[in-house]
Protein backbone atom coordinates (compact mmCIF):
# COMPACT_ATOMS: atom_id res chain seq x y z
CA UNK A 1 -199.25 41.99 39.27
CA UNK A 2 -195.42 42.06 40.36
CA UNK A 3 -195.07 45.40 38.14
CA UNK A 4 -197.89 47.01 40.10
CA UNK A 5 -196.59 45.84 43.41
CA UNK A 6 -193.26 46.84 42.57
CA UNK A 7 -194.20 50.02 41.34
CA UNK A 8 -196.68 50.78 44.61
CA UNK A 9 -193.54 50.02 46.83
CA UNK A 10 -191.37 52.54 45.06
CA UNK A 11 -194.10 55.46 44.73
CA UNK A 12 -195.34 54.86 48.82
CA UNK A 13 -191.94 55.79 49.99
CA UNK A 14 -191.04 58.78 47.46
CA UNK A 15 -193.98 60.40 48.45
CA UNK A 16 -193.63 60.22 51.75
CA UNK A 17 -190.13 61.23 51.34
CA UNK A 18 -191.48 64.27 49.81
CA UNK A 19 -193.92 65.03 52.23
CA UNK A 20 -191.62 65.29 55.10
CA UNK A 21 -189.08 67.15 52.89
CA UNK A 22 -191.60 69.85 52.20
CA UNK A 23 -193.02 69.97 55.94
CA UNK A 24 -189.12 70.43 57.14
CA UNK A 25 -189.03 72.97 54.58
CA UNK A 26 -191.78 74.86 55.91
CA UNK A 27 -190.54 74.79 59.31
CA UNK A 28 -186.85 75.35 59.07
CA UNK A 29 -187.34 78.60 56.46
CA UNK A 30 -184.84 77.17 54.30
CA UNK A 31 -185.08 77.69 50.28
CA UNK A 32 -187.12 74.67 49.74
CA UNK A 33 -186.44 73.68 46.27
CA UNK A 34 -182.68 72.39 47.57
CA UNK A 35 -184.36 71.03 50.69
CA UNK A 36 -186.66 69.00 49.08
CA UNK A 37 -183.99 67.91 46.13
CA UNK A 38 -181.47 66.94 49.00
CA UNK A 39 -184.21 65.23 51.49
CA UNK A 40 -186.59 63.45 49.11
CA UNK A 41 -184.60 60.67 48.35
CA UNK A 42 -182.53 60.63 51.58
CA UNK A 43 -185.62 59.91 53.41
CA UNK A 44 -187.07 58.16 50.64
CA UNK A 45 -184.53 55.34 51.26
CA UNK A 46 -184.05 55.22 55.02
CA UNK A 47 -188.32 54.94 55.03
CA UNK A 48 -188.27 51.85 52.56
CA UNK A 49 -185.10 50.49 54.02
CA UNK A 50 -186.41 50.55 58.06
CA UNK A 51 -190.04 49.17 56.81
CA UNK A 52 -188.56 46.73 54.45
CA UNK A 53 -186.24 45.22 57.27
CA UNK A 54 -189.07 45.25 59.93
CA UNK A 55 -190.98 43.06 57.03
CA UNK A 56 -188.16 40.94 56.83
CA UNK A 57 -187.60 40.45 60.17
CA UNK A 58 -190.40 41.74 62.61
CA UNK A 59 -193.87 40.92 61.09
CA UNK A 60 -195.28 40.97 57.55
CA UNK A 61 -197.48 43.62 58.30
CA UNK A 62 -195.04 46.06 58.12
CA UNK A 63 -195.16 45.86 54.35
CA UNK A 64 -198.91 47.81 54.21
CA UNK A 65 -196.62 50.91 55.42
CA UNK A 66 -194.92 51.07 51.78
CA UNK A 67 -197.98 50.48 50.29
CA UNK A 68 -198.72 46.68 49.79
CA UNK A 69 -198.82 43.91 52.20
CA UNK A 70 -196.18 41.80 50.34
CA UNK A 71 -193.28 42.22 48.41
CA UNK A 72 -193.17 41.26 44.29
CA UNK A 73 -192.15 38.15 43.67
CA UNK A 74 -190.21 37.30 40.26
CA UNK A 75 -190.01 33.88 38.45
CA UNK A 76 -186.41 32.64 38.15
CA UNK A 77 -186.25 32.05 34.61
């Protein structure tokens, strides 16, 4: 289950990275192959980082916006 979580949380942000990379590409005219390349993951990160720390710190509910309510949790071994 922590694999699927984990892997949920990774894909929720990419793609919305992606989707905002292309949309900026279609309104800015800009050659959108280096647009997206250069904005995917930029906004990738700053997406899972702000919903991630209002998680941590605001409510739990935050975590349905990167796909699943809670984050994976990993045995200590």
């Amino acid at each position: 289950m922590n694999l699927y979580v984990s892997l949920i949380r990774t894909g929720v942000p990419a793609l919305v990275g992606w989707l905002i990379a292309v949309g900026a590409a279609w309104g800015l005219h800009l050659d959108e192959g280096a647009l997206t390349g250069v904005l995917t993951p930029v906004v990738s990160v700053v997406y899972y980082a702000l919903f991630r720390l209002a998680e941590e710190h605001a409510s739990p509910r935050f975590g349905w916006l990167l796909g699943y309510a809670k984050p994976p949790a990993y045995d200590a071994k």
